[in-house]
Protein backbone atom coordinates (compact mmCIF):
# COMPACT_ATOMS: atom_id res chain seq x y z
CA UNK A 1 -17.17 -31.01 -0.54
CA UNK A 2 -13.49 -32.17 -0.58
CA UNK A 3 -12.47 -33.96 2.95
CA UNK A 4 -8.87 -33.18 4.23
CA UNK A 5 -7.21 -36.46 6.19
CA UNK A 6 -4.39 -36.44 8.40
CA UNK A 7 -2.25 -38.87 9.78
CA UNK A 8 0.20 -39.07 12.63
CA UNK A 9 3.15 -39.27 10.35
CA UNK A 10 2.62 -35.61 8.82
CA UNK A 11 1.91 -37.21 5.30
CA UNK A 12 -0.58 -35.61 3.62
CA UNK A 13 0.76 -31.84 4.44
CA UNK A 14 0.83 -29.50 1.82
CA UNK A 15 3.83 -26.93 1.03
CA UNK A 16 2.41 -23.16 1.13
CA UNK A 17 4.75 -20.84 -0.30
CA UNK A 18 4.98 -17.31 1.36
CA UNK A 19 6.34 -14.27 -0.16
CA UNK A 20 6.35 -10.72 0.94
CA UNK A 21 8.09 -7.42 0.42
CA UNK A 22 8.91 -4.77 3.25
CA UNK A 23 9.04 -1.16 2.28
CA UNK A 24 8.86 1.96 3.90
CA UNK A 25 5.91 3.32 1.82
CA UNK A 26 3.24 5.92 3.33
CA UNK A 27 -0.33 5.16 1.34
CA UNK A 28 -2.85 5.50 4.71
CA UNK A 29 -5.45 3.77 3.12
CA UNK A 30 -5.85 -0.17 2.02
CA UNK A 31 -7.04 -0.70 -1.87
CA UNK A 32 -9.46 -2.94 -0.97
CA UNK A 33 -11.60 -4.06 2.17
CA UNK A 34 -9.58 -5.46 5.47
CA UNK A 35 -9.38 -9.03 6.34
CA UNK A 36 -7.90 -8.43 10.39
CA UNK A 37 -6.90 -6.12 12.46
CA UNK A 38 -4.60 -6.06 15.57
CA UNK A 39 -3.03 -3.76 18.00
CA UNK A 40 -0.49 -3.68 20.22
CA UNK A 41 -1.15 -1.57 23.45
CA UNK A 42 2.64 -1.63 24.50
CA UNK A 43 3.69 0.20 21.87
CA UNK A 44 0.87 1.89 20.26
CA UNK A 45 0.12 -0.01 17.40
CA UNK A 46 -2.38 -1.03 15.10
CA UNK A 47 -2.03 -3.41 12.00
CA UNK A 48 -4.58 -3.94 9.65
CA UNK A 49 -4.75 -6.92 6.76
CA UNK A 50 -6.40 -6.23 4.03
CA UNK A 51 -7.66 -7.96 0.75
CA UNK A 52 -4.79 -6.16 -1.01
CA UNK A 53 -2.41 -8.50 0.53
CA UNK A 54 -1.02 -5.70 2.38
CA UNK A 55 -0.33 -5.62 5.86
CA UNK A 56 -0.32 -1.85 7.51
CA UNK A 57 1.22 -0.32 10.45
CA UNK A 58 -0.12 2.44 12.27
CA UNK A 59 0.90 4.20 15.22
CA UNK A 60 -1.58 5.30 17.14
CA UNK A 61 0.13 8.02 19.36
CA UNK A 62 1.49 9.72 16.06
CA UNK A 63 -1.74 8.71 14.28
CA UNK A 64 0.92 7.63 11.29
């Protein structure tokens, strides 16, 4: 089991490197299982994660 150690100086924090592409694409279903989901009762959302590395936006008045 590998044992993470921190100190108060920040040393010892690692880099992640995030990328991500936005695109207006309409596929209504995730290729894979989902990791989270959220929504957003003020305006009508729901956003789902899934193991496809996609994040998905519904709205839930328009059911879109």
């Amino acid at each position: 089991m590998a044992t993470h150690h921190r100190n108060s100086a920040g040393q010892g924090k690692k880099k992640v490197q995030v990328s991500f592409v936005i695109r207006d694409e309409v596929e209504r279903h995730h290729r894979s299982g989902i990791n989270s989901l959220q929504f957003d009762p003020l305006i009508n959302r729901l956003y789902s994660a899934g193991r496809d590395s996609i994040i998905r936006i519904f709205n839930t008045k328009t059911n879109k």
